[in-house]
Protein backbone atom coordinates (compact mmCIF):
# COMPACT_ATOMS: atom_id res chain seq x y z
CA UNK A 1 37.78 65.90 74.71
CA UNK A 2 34.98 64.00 75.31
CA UNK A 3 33.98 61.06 72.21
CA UNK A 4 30.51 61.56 70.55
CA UNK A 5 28.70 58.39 71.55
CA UNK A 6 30.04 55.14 70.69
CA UNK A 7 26.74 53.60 69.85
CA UNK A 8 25.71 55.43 67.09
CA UNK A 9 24.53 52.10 64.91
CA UNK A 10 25.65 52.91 61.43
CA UNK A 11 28.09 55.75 59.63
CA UNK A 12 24.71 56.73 57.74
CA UNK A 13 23.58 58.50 60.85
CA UNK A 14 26.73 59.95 61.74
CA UNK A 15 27.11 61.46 58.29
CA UNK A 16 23.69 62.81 58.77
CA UNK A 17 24.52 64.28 62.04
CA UNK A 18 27.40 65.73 60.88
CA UNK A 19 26.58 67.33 57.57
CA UNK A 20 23.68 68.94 59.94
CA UNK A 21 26.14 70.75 62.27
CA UNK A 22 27.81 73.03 60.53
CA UNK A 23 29.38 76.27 61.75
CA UNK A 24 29.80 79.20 59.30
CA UNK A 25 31.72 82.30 58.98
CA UNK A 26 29.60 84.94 57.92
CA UNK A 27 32.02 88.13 58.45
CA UNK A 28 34.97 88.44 60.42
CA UNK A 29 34.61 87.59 64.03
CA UNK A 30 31.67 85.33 63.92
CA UNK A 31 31.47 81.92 64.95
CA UNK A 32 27.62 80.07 64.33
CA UNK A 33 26.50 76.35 64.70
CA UNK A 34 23.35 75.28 63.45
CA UNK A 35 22.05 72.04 63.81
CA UNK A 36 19.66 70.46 61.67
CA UNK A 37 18.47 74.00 61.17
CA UNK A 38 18.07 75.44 64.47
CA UNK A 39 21.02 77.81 65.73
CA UNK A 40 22.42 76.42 68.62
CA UNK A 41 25.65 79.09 69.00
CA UNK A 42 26.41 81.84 68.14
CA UNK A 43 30.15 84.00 69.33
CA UNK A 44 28.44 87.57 67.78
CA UNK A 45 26.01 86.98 70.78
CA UNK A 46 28.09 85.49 73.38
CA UNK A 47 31.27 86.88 72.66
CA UNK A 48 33.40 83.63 72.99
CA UNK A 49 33.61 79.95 71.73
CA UNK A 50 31.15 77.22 73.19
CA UNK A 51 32.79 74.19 75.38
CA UNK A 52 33.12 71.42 73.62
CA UNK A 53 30.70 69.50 76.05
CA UNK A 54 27.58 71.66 75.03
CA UNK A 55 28.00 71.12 71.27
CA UNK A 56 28.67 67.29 71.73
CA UNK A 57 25.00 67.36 74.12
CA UNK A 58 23.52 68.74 71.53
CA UNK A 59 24.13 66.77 69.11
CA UNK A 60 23.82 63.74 70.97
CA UNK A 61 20.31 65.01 71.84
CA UNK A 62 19.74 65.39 68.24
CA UNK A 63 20.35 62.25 67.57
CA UNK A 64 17.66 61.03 70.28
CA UNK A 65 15.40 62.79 68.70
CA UNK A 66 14.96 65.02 71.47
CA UNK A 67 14.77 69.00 71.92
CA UNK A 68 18.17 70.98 71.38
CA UNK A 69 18.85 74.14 73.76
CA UNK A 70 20.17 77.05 72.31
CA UNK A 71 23.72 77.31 74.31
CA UNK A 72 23.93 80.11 76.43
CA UNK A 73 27.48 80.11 78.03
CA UNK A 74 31.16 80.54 76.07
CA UNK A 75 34.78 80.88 76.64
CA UNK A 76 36.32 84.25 77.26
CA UNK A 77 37.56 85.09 74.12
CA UNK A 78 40.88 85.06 73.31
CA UNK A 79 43.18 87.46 72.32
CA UNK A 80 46.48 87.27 70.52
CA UNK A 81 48.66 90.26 70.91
């Protein structure tokens, strides 16, 4: 997995970043991220979970200050039998 920059300056902005992504359970089967707000993922709509890679670009976007894109692809689901 890959790190979440290393040159974040100061834990203040990592807390910040990371009390803004949060992912909630809101019934059974869903899987949401939102970040600083804006929903960035969600499994109801995509039917899987996101790679890690998208949610760490997106919040290392964030953290530029720069636009965050909804992500659009997922994992197949999976399925324990």
């Amino acid at each position: 997995m890959r790190m979440l920059r290393a040159s974040w300056e100061d834990e203040a902005v990592t807390s910040q970043v990371a009390s803004s992504l949060c992912s909630s359970l809101h019934f059974a089967g869903s899987f949401e991220i939102e970040l600083n707000g804006q929903l960035i993922f969600s499994k109801i709509e995509l039917g899987g979970f996101p790679h890690e890679d998208d949610v760490l670009d997106a919040v290392n976007k964030a953290n530029d200050g720069k636009p965050v894109d909804k992500i659009t692809k997922s994992r197949a689901p999976c399925v324990i039998m």
